[in-house]
Protein backbone atom coordinates (compact mmCIF):
# COMPACT_ATOMS: atom_id res chain seq x y z
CA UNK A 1 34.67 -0.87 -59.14
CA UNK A 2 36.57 0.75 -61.87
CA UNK A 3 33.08 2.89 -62.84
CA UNK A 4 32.91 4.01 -59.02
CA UNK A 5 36.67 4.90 -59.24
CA UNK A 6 36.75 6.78 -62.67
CA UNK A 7 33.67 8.89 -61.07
CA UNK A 8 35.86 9.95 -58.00
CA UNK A 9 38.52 10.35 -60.18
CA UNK A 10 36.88 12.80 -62.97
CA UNK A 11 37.28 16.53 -62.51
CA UNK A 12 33.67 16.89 -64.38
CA UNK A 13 32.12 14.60 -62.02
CA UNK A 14 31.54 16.54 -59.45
CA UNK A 15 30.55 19.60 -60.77
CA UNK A 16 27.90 17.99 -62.79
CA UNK A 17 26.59 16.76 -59.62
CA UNK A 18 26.40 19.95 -57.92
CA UNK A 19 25.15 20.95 -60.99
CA UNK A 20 22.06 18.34 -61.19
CA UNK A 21 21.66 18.94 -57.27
CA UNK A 22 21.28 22.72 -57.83
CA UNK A 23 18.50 22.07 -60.84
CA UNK A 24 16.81 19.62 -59.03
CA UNK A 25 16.20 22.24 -56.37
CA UNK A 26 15.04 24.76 -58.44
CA UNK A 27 12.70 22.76 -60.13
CA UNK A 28 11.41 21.65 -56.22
CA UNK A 29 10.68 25.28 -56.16
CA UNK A 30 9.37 25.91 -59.36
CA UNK A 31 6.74 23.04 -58.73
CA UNK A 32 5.70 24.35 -55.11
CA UNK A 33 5.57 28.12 -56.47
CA UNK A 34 2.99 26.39 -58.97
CA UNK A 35 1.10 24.28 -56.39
CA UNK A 36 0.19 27.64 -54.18
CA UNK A 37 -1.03 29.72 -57.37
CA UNK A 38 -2.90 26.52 -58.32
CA UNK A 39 -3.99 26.25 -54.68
CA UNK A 40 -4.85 30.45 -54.73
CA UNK A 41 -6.59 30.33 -58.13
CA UNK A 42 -8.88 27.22 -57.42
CA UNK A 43 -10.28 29.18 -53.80
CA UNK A 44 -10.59 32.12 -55.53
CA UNK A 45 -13.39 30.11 -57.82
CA UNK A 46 -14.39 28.38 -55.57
CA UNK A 47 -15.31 31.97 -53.26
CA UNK A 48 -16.44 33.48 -56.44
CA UNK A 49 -19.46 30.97 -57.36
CA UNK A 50 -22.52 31.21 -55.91
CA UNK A 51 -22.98 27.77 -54.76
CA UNK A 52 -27.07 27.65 -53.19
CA UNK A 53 -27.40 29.24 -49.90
CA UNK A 54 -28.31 26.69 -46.78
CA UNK A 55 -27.72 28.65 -43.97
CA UNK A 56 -30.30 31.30 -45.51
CA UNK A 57 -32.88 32.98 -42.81
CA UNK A 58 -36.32 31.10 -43.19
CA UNK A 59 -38.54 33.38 -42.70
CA UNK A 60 -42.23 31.88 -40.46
CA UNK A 61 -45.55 32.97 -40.93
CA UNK A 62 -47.29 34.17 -37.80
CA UNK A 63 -49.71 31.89 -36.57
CA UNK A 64 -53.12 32.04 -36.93
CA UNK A 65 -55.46 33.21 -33.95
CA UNK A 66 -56.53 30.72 -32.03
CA UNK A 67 -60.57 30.33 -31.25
CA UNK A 68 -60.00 31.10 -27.65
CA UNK A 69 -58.43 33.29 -25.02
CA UNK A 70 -56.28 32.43 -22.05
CA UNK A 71 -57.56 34.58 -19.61
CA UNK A 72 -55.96 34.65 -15.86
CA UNK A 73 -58.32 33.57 -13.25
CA UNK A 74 -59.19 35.70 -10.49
CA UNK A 75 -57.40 35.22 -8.09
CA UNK A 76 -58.41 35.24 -3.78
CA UNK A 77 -57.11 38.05 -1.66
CA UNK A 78 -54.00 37.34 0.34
CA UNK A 79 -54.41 36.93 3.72
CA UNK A 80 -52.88 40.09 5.44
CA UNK A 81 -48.99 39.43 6.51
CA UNK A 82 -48.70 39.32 10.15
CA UNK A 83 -46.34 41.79 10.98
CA UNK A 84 -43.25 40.90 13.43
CA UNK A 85 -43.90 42.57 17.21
CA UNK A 86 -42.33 45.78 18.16
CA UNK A 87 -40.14 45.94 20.38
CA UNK A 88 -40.76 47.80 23.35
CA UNK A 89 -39.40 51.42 23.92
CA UNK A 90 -35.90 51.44 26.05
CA UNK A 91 -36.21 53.79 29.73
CA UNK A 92 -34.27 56.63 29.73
CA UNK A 93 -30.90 56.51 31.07
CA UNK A 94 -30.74 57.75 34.52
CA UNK A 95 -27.95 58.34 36.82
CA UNK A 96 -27.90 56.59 39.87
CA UNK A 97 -25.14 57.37 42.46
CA UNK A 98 -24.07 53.72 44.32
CA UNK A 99 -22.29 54.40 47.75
CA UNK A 100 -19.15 52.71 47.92
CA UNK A 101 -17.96 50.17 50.06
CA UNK A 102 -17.90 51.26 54.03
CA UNK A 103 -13.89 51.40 54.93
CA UNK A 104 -13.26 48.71 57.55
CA UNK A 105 -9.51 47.60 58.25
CA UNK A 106 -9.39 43.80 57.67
CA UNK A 107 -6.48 42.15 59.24
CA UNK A 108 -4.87 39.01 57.19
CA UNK A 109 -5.55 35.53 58.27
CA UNK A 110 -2.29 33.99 58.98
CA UNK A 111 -2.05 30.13 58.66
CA UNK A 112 -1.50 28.32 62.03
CA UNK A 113 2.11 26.51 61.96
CA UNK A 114 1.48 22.38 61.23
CA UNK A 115 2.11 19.98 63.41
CA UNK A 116 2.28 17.12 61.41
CA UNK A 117 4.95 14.83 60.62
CA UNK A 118 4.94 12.32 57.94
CA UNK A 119 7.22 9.52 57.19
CA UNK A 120 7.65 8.91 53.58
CA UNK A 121 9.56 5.63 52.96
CA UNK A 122 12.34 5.60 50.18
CA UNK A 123 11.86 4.32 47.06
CA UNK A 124 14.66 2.94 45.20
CA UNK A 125 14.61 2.70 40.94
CA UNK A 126 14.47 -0.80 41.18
CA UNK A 127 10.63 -0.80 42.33
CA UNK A 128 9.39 1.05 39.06
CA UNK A 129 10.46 -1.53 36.64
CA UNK A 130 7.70 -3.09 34.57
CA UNK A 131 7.21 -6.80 34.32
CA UNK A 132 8.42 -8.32 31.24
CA UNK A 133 6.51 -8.27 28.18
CA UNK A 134 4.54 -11.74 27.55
CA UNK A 135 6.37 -13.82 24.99
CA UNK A 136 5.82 -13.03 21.05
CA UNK A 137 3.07 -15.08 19.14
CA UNK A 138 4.63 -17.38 16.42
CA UNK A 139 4.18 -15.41 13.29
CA UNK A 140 5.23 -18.25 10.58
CA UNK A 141 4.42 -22.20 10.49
CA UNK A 142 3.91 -23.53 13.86
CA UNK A 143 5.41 -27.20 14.51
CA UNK A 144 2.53 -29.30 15.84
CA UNK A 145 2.96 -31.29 18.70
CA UNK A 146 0.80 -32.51 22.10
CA UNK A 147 -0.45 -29.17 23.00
CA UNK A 148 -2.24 -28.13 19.98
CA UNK A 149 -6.04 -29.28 19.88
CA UNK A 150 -8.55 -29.95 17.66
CA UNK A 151 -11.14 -26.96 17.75
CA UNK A 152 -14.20 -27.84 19.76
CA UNK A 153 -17.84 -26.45 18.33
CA UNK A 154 -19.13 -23.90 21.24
CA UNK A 155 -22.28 -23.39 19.88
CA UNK A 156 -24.42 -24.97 16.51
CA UNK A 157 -28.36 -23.98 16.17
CA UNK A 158 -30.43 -25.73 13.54
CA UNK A 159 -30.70 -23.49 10.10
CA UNK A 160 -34.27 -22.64 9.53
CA UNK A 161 -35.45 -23.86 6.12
CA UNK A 162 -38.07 -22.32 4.07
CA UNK A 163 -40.59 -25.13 2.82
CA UNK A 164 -39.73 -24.87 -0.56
CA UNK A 165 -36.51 -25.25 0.51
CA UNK A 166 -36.94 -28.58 2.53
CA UNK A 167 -39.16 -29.72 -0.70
CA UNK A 168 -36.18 -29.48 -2.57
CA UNK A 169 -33.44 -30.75 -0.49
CA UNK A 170 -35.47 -33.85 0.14
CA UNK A 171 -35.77 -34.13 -3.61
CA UNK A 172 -31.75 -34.01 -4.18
CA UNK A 173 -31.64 -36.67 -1.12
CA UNK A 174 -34.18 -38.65 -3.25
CA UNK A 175 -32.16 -38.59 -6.60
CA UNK A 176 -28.89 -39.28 -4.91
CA UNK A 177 -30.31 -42.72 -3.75
């Protein structure tokens, strides 16, 4: 405690720390100036060596001739290609003068008057109403009582057994005895 306070306390105390703080980073510096010439000199010789060529052009000799010679066959005349019909040549246009329609007066059909007279009885509201939905099925647990049943089988055929299949099941019939 009384080496903490007598730092605080000394004048010189602090400026020797700004002091170390300020050499320290200089010599941070110095040391990463160095690193990057050491880093610059080592590619340079590195780049400057002539280290053996691998991705050097290789060049092939030509092959030799062989003994024999593809020749193409000869090959059988197409058949000629049948050629889509022509169509035939359109008529000349003509003019052809249609008489019109022969002026007749028509007179309008008028609709006889009905005669008819139809009673329509009166409907009130009340007769539109639809008949109650049926009750909700019981979604959850169901509380059994005397009108549940025990299901009935409607309908049971025989399986139809391979007989390697009846082999075997009388075999575990056998074993269990």
């Amino acid at each position: 405690m009384a080496a903490r306070l007598f730092e605080t306390t000394n004048p010189g105390y602090w400026a020797q720390l700004v002091h170390t703080e300020a050499a320290e980073k200089r010599d941070e510096r110095r040391r990463l100036h160095l690193a990057a010439l050491g880093a610059l000199l080592l590619h340079g010789v590195i780049f400057s060596l002539r280290l053996p060529e691998s991705g050097r052009s290789i060049t092939v000799p030509e092959p030799e001739r062989p003994f024999f010679a593809i020749v193409p066959l000869p090959s059988e005349p197409r058949p000629p290609v049948a050629q889509p019909p022509r169509r035939p040549e359109r008529a000349r246009r003509a003019t052809i003068v249609v008489p019109g329609p022969p002026e007749v007066d028509f007179e309008p059909l008028e609709p006889a008057p009905l005669a008819v007279s139809i009673e329509v009885p009166r409907i009130e509201p009340v007769d539109f109403i639809p008949p109650p939905p049926p009750p909700a099925e019981p979604t959850g647990p169901v509380r059994y009582d005397s009108t549940i049943t025990r299901p009935e089988r409607l309908h049971a055929p025989l399986p139809r057994y391979t007989e390697q299949a009846r082999s075997v099941r009388r075999l575990a019939r056998n074993r269990s005895l």
